[in-house]
Protein backbone atom coordinates (compact mmCIF):
# COMPACT_ATOMS: atom_id res chain seq x y z
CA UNK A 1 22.05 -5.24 -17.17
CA UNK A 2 23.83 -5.44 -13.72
CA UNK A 3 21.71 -3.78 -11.08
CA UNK A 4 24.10 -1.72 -9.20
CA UNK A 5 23.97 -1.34 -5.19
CA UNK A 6 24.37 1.35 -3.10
CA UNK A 7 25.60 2.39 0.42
CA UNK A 8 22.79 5.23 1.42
CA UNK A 9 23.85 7.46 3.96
CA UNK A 10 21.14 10.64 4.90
CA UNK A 11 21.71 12.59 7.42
CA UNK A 12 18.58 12.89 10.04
CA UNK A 13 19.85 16.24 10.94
CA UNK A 14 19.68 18.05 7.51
CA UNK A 15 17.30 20.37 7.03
CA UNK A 16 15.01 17.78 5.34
CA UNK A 17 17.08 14.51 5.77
CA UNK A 18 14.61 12.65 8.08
CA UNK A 19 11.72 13.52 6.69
CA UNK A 20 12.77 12.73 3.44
CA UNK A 21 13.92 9.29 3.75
CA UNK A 22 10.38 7.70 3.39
CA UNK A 23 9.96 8.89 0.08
CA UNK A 24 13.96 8.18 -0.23
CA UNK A 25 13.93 4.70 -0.07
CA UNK A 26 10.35 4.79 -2.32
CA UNK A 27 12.07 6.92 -4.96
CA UNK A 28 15.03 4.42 -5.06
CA UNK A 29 13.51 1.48 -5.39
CA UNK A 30 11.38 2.90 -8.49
CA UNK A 31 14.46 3.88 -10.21
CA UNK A 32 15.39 0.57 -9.93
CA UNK A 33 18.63 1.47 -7.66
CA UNK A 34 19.04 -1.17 -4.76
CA UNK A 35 20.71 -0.13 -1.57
CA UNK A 36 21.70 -0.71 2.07
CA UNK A 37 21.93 1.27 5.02
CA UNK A 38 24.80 1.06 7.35
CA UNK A 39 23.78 -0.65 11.12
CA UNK A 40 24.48 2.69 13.16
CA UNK A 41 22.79 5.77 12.48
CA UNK A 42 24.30 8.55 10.28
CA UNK A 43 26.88 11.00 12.96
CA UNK A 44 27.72 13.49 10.74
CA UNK A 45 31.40 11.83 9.07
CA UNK A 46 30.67 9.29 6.94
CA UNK A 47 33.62 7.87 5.51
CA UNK A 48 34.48 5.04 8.08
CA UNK A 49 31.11 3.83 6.80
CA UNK A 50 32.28 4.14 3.18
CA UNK A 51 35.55 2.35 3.60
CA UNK A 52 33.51 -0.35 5.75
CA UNK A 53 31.05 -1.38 3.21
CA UNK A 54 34.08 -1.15 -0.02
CA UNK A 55 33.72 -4.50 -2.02
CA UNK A 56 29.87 -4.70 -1.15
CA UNK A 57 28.87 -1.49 -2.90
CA UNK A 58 29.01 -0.15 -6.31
CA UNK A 59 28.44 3.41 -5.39
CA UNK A 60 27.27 5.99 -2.38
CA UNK A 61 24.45 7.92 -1.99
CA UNK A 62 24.49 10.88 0.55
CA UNK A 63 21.86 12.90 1.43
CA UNK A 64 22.09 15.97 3.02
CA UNK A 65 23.83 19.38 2.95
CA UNK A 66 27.27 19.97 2.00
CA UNK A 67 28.45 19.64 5.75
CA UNK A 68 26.99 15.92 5.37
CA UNK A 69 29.13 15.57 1.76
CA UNK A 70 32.23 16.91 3.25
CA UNK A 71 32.10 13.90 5.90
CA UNK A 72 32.27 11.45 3.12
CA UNK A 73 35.49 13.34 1.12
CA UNK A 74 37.55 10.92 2.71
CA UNK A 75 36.11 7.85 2.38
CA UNK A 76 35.16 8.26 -1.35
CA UNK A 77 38.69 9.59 -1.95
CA UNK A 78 40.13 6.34 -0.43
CA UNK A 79 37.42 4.14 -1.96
CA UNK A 80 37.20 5.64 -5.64
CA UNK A 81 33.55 4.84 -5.02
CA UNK A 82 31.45 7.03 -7.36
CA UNK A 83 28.80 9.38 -5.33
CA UNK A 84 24.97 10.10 -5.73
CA UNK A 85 23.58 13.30 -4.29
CA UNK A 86 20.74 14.24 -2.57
CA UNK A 87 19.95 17.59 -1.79
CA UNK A 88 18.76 17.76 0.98
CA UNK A 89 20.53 20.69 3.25
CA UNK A 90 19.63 24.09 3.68
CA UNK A 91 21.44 25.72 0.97
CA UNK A 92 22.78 22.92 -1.30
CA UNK A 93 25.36 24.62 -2.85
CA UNK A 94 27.68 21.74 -4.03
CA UNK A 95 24.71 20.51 -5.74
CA UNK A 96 23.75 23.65 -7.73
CA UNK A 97 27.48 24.09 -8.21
CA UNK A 98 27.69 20.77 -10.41
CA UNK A 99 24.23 21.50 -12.05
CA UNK A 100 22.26 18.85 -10.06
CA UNK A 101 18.46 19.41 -9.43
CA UNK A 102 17.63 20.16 -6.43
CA UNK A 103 14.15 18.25 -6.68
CA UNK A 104 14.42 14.88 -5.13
CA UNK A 105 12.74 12.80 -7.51
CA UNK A 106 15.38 14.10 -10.49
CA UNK A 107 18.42 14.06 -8.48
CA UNK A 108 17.77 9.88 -7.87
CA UNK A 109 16.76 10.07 -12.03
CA UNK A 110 20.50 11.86 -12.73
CA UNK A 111 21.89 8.78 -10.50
CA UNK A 112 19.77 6.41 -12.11
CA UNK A 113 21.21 7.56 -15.48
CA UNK A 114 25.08 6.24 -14.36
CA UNK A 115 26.67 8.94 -15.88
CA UNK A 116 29.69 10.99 -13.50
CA UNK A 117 32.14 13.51 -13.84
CA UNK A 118 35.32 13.85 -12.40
CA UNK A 119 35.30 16.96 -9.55
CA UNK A 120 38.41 18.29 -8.04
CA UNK A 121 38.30 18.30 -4.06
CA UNK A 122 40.24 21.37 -2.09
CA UNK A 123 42.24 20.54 0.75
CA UNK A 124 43.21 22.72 4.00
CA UNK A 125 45.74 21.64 6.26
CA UNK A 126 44.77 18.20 5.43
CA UNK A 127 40.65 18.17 5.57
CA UNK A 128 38.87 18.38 2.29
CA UNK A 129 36.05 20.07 1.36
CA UNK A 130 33.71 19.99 -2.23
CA UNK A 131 32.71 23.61 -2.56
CA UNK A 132 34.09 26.98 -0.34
CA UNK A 133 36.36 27.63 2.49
CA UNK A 134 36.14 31.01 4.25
CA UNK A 135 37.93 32.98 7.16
CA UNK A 136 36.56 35.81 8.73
CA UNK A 137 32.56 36.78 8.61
CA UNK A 138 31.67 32.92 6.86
CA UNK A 139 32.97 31.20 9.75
CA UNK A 140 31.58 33.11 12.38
CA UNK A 141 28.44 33.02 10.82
CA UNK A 142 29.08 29.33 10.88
CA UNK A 143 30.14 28.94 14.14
CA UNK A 144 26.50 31.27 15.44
CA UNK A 145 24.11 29.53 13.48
CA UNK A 146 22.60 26.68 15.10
CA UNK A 147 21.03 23.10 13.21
CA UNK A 148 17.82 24.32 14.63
CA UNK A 149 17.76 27.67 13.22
CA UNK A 150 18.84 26.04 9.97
CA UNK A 151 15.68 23.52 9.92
CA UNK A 152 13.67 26.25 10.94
CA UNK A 153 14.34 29.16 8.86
CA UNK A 154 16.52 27.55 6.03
CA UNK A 155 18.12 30.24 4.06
CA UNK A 156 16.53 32.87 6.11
CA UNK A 157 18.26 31.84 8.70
CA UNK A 158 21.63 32.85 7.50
CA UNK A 159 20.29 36.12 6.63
CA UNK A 160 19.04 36.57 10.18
CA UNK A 161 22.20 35.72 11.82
CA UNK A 162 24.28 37.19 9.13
CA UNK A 163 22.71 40.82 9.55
CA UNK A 164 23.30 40.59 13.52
CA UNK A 165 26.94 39.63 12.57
CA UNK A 166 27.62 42.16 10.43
CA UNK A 167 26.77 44.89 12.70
CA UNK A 168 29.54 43.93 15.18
CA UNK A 169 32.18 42.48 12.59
CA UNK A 170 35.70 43.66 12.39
CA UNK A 171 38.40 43.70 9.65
CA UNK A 172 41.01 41.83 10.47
CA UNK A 173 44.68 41.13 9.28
CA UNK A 174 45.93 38.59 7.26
CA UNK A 175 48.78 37.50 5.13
CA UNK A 176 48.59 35.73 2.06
CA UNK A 177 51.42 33.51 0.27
CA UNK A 178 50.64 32.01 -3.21
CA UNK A 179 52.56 31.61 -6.51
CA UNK A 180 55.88 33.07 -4.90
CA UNK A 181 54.62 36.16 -3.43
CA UNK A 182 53.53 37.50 -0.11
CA UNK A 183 50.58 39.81 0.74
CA UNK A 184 49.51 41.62 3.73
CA UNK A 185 45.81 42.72 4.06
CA UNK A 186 42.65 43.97 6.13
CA UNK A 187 39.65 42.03 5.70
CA UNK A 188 36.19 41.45 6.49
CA UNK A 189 36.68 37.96 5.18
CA UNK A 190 38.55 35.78 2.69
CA UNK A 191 37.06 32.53 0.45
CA UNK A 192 38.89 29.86 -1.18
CA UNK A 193 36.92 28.14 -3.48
CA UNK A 194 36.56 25.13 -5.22
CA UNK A 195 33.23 24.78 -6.20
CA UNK A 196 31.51 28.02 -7.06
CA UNK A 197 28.31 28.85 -5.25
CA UNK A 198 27.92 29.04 -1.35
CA UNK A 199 26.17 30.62 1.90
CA UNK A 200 22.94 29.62 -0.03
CA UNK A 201 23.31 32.15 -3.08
CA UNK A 202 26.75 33.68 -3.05
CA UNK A 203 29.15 32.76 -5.71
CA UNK A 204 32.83 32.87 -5.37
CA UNK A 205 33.48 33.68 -9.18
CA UNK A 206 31.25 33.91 -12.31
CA UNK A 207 33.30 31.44 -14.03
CA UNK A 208 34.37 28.86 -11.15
CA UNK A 209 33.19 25.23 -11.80
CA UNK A 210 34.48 22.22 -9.72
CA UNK A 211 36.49 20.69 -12.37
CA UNK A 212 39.05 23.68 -13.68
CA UNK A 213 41.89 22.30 -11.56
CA UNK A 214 42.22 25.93 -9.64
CA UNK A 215 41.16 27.53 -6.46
CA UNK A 216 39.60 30.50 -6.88
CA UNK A 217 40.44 33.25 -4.29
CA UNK A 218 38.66 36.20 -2.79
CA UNK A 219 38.71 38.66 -0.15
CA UNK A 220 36.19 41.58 1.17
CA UNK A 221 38.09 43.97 2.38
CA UNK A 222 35.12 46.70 2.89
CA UNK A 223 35.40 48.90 6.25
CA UNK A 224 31.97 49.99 6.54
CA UNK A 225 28.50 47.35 6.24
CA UNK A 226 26.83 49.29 4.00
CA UNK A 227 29.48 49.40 1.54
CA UNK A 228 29.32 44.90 2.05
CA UNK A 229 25.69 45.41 1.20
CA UNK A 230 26.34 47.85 -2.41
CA UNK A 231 28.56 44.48 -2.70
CA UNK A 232 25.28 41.97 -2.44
CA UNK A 233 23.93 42.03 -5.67
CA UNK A 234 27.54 41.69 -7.57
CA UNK A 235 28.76 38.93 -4.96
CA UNK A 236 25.81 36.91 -5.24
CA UNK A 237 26.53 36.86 -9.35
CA UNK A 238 29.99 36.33 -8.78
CA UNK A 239 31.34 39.02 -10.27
CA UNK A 240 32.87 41.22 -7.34
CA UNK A 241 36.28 40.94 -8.07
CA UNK A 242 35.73 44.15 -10.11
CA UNK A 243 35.34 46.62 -6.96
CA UNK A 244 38.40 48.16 -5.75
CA UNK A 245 38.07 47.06 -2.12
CA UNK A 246 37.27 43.08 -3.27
CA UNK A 247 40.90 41.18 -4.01
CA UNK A 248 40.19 37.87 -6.40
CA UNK A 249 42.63 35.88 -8.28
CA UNK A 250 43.18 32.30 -9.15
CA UNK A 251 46.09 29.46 -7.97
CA UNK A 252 46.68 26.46 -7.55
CA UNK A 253 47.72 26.76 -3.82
CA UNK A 254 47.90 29.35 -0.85
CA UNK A 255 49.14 29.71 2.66
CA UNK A 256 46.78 31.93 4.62
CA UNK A 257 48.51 33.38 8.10
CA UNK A 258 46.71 36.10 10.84
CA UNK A 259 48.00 37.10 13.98
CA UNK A 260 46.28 35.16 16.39
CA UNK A 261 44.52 31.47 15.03
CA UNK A 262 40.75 31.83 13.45
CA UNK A 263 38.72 29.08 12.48
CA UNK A 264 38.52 27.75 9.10
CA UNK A 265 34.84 27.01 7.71
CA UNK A 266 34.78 23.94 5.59
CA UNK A 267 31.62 23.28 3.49
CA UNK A 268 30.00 24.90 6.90
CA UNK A 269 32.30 22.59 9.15
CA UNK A 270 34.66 24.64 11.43
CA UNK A 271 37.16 21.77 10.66
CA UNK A 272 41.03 23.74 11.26
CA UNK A 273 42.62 27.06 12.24
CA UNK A 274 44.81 29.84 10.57
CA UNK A 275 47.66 29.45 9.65
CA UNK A 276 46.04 27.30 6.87
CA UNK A 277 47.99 25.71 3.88
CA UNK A 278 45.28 25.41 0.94
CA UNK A 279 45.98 23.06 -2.35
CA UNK A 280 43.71 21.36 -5.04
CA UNK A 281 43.40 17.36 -5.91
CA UNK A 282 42.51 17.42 -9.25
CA UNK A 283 39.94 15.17 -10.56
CA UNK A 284 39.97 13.00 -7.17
CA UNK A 285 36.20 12.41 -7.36
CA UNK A 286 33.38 11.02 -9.31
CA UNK A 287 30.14 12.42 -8.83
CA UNK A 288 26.58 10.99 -10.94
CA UNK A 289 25.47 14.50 -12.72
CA UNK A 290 22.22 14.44 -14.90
């Protein structure tokens, strides 16, 4: 059998990424998986490195959150290299979205195992991104939360920050084109989603998977905190497009406009600004699942 090799890429500054690496390269080596490491250390966008090492690689490995995975989009989209993931973020959500353990020793068994599916990729104004993009509360809780207070708290992190936020959050205005109609609305914050789980536990829709070919829309559009936190339990199941104040629906693209530009949160990566043109790539990825 041809031993395949692979380009491993882990980001020091996830949550567990340098710590992890040690037992990283151990775990590799016992599955029998031989790799390299590019000369520079990891910075955060990974796909230079990708499109560097195509022809001496069989397949990447990135390790990380889903900020570090969204810095490789481009690359692997460009390189049709397959990719290995290692969960090792803070919340992980790209990897629980495609059913991936998050334990380290069976995520490098699922790679081991060479088997892939094909995931769809969302795209915004020309970035990519695996799993959720978000206007409005997501992004400012993006924007507020510092790496540190991610390696230190982890998820209860975002609920720290996320409770301050809330307190002094705003609904805000925002118009929506998609499948040749136009909406106007108030919001606390709108998702487009690819993949279906983020912000550590939410899910953008029961049903959403990474490989239906659709975006799957949402928006809060609650006036008063307390009525966002009725909304917990059902968000985090995915099933709050069945309120009155919560506007869901499926497309295959969207143009979202507000009055004055607000930052677009890409896997966690501020990345672009409103006015933001969404659409999906279909099947523009393979990923090793177990």
């Amino acid at each position: 059998m041809t031993v395949k090799t692979a380009l491993l890429l882990v980001n020091p500054n996830s949550r567990r990424g340098r710590d992890s690496l040690p037992d990283v390269r151990r775990l590799l080596d016992e599955a029998g998986l031989r790799f390299i490491e590019p000369q520079s250390e990891f910075e955060g966008t990974t796909s230079e490195a990708i499109e560097k090492h195509l022809g001496s690689v069989d397949l990447v490995i990135v390790g990380g959150g889903d900020g570090s995975l969204n810095g490789a989009a481009e690359g692997l989209l460009k390189t049709g290299l397959p990719l290995g993931v290692l969960p090792l973020g803070t919340a992980n959500d790209f990897a629980r979205t495609v059913g991936l353990p998050l334990n380290l020793a069976a995520a490098i068994k699922a790679i081991a195992k060479d088997k892939t599916t094909q995931i769809d990729l969302g795209e915004a104004n020309g970035h990519l991104f695996f799993n959720v993009a978000s206007v409005g509360f997501s992004a400012d809780l993006a924007l507020s939360l510092t790496e540190k207070a991610k390696k230190r708290w982890g998820k209860l992190g975002y609920a720290i920050v996320a409770a301050r936020l809330l307190a002094s959050s705003r609904l805000f205005t925002a118009t929506l084109e998609h499948d040749g109609q136009t909406e106007e609305l108030r919001t606390l914050q709108v998702a487009v989603g690819n993949g279906r789980f983020y912000g550590g536990g939410m899910t953008v829709h029961a049903d959403a998977t990474a490989t239906d070919g659709m975006l799957d829309f949402y928006s809060l559009e609650v006036d008063h905190w307390w009525r966002l936190l009725k909304l917990l339990p059902s968000i985090r199941k995915g099933t709050h497009g069945n309120w009155n104040d919560v506007r869901s629906f499926s497309t295959k693209d969207l143009t979202i406009r507000t009055s004055k530009p607000r930052a677009v949160n890409l896997d966690g990566e501020l990345k672009t600004n409103t006015p933001v043109k969404f659409s999906i790539r279909e099947k523009a990825i393979s990923v090793f699942v177990p």
